[in-house]
Protein backbone atom coordinates (compact mmCIF):
# COMPACT_ATOMS: atom_id res chain seq x y z
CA UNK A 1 -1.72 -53.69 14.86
CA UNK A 2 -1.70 -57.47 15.17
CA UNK A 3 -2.57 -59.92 12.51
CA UNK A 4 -4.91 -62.77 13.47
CA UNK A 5 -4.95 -64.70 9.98
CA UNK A 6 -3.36 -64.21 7.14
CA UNK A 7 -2.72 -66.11 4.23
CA UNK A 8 -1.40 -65.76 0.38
CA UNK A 9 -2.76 -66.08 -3.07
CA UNK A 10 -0.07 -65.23 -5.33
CA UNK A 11 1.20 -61.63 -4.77
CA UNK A 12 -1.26 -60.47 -2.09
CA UNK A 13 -1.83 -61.67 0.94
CA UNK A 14 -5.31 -61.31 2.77
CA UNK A 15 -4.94 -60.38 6.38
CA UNK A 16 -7.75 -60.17 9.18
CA UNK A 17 -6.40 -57.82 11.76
CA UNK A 18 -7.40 -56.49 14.94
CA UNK A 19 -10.17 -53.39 14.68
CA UNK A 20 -11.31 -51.02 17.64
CA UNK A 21 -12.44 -52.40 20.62
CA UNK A 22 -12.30 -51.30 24.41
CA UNK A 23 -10.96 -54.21 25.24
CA UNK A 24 -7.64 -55.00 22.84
CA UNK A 25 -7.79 -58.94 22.74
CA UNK A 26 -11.69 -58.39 22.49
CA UNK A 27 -12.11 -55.99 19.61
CA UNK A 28 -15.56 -54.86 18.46
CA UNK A 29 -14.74 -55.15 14.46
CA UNK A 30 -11.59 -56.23 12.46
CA UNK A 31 -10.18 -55.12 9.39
CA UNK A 32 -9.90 -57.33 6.03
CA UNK A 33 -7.23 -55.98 4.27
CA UNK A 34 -5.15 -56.99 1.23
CA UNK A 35 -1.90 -56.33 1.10
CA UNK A 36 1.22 -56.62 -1.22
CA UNK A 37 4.01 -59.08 -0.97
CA UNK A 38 7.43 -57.86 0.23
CA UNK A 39 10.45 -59.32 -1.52
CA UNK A 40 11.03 -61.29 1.68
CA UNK A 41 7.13 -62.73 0.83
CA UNK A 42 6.10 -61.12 4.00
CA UNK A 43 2.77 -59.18 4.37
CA UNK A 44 3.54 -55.40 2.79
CA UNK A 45 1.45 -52.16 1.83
CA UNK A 46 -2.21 -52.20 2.29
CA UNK A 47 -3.42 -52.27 -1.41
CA UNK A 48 -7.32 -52.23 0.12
CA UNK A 49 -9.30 -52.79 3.30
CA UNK A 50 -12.13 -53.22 4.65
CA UNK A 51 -11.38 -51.31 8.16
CA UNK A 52 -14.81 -52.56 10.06
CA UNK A 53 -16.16 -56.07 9.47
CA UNK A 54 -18.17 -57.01 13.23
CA UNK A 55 -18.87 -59.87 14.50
CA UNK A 56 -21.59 -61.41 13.01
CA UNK A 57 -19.94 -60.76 9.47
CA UNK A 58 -16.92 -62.50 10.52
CA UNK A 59 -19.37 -65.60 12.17
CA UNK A 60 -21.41 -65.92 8.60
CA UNK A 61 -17.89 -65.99 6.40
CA UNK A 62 -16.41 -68.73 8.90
CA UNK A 63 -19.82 -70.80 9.12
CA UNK A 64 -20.33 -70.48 5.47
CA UNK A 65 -16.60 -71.85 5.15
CA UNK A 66 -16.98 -74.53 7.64
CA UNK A 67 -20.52 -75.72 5.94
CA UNK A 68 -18.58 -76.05 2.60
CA UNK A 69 -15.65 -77.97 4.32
CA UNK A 70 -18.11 -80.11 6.08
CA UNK A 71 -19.56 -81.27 2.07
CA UNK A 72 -16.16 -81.54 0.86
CA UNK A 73 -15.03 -85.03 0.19
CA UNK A 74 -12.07 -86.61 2.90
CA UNK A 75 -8.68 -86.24 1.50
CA UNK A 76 -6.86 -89.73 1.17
CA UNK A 77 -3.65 -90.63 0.29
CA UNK A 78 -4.17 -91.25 -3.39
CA UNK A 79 -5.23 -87.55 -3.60
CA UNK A 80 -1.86 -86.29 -2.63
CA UNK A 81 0.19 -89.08 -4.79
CA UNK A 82 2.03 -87.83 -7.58
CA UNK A 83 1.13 -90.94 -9.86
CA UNK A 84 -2.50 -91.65 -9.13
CA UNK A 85 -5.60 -89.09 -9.25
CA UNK A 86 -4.28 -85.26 -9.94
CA UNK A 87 -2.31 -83.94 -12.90
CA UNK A 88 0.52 -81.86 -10.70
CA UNK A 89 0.34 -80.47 -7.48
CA UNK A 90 -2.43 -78.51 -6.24
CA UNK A 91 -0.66 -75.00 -5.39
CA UNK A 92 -1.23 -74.52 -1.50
CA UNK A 93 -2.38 -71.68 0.27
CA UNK A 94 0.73 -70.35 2.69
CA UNK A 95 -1.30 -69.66 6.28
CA UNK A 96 1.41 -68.50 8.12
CA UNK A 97 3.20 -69.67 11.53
CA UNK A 98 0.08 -71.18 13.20
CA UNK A 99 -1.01 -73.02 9.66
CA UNK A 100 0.37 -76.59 11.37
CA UNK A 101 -1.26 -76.11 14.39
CA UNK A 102 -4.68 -75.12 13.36
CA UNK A 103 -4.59 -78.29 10.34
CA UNK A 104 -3.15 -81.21 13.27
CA UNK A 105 -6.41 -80.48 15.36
CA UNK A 106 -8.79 -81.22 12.12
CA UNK A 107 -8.79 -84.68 10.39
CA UNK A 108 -9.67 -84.82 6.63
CA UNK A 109 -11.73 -88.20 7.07
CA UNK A 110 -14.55 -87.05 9.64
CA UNK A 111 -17.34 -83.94 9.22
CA UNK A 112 -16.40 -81.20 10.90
CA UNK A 113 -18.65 -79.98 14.10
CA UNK A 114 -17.18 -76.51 14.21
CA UNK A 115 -19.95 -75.00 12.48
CA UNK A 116 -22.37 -76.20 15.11
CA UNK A 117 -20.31 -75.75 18.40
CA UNK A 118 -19.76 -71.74 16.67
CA UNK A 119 -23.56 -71.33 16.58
CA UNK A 120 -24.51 -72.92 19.87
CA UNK A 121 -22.10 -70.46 21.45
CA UNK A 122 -22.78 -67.96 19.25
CA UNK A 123 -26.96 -68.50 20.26
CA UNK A 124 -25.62 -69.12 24.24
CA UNK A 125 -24.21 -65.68 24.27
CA UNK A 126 -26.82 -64.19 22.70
CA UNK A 127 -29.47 -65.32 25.07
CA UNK A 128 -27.50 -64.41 27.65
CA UNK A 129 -27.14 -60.30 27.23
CA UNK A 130 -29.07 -59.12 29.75
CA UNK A 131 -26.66 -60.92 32.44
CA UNK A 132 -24.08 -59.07 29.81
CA UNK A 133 -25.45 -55.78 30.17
CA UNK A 134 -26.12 -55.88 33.59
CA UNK A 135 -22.56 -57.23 34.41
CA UNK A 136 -21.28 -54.33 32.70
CA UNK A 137 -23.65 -52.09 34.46
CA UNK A 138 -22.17 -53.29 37.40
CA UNK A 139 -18.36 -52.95 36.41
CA UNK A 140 -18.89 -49.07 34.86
CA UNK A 141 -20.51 -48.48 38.75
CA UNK A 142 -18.95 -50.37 41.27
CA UNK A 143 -15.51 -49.84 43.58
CA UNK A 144 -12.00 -51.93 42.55
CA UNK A 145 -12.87 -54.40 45.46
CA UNK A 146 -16.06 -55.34 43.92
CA UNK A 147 -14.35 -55.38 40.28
CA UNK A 148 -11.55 -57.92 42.01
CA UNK A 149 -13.98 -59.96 43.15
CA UNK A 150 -16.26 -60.35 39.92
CA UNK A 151 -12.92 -60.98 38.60
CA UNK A 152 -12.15 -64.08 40.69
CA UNK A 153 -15.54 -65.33 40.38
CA UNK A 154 -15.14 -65.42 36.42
CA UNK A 155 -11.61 -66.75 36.62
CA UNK A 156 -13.01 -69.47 39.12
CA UNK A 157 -15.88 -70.58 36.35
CA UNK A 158 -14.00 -70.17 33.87
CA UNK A 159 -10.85 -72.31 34.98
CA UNK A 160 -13.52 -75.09 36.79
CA UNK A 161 -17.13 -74.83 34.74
CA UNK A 162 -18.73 -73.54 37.54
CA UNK A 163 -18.91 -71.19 40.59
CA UNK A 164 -16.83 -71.92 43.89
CA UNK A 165 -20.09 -71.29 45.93
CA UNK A 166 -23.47 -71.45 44.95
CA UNK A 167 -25.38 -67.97 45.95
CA UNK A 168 -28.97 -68.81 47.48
CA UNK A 169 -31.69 -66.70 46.42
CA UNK A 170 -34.80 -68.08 48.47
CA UNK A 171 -37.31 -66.48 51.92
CA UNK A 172 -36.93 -68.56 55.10
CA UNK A 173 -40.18 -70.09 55.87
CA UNK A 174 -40.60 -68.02 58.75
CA UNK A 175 -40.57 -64.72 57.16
CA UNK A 176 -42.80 -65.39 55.21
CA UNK A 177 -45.32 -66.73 57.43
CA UNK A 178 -44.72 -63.09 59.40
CA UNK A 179 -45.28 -61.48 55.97
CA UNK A 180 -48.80 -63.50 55.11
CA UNK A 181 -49.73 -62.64 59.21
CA UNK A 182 -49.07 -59.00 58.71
CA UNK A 183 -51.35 -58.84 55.56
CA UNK A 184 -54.68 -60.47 57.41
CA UNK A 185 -54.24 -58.04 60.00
C-alpha cells in the first residue's frame, strides 16, 4: 500500500492511499483513511476509512480546495512576524516529505490557476473516451508487436506534444473518379 498524501491534525493523521486499479500507478479509487499516531509521529493503525473514493470525488474535494485557496488573501511577511498581526503562531499542518516541494512551486501573492488547468483536463479527457475505449479495445485484442508499437507512439507524444508522423486518412483523386464512373454505368 503506498501513501500519496498524508498529513496531521493532532493525533491522527489523514492519509489518501492507493485503491484498486488494473493498472497500480493508475488506480480506479483510493482510500481516505485516518489513522493513529505512532510514538515515532509516524502514520499508525487505521482508526477509519473510506476504502473507495473515485475519481471524480477526489477532483470535487481538490477543486473545492483550490477555489477556496484561490479567495484566500496572499500571505505577507507581517502575517508570519511574531510582533505585528497574529497573537502566537498559527499551528501548521505536518504534510510529510514532499510538503517543501509541492509549497516552492505555489506563490502566496498570485491566484492560483490549478483549479482551471484540473478541469480543462479533466473536460479534455472526458471528451475524448471514445478514442479511450477504442484504444483499449485495441490493446485487450491485438498481438505484443502491435501493443509495442502503440506504446512508442504514446511515449513519442507524450515526450514531444505530438506524433512522429502524421497518418493520412484521405481517397486519391483518381479512385474516386473510378468509383463515381462505376456508379453511372
Amino acid at each position: 500500500m503506498k501513501t500519496h498524501l498524508k498529513f496531521r491534525i493532532g493525533d491522527t493523521w489523514v492519509c489518501v492511499e492507493d485503491g484498486k486499479g488494473y493498472a497500480s500507478e493508475h488506480p480506479d479509487h483510493v482510500t481516505f483513511a485516518v489513522r493513529e499516531a505512532k510514538p515515532d509521529g509516524k502514520p499508525g493503525n487505521r482508526v477509519d476509512a473510506n476504502l473507495s473514493v473515485p475519481r471524480r470525488e477526489l477532483l470535487a474535494i481538490a477543486l473545492s480546495m483550490l477555489e477556496l485557496a484561490d479567495r484566500m488573501t496572499p500571505e505577507t511577511t507581517w502575517m508570519n512576524s511574531e510582533t505585528v498581526g497574529c497573537i502566537g503562531q498559527p499551528l501548521p499542518l505536518h504534510f510529510g516529505d514532499d510538503h517543501a516541494r509541492m509549497t516552492e512551486r505555489v506563490t502566496g501573492d498570485r491566484p492560483l490557476n490549478f483549479a482551471r488547468n484540473a478541469y480543462a483536463k479533466f473536460e479534455r479527457l472526458r471528451a475524448r473516451m471514445p478514442i479511450l475505449r477504442a484504444a483499449q479495445s485495441v490493446l485487450e485484442h491485438c498481438d505484443d508487436e502491435t501493443a509495442a508499437g502503440l506504446y512508442v507512439l504514446i511515449a513519442a507524444a507524450d515526450q514531444t506534444g505530438g506524433l512522429p508522423a502524421r497518418p493520412v486518412v484521405g481517397f486519391d483523386a483518381a479512385d474516386l473518379q473510378l468509383d463515381s464512373d462505376a456508379s453511372t454505368h
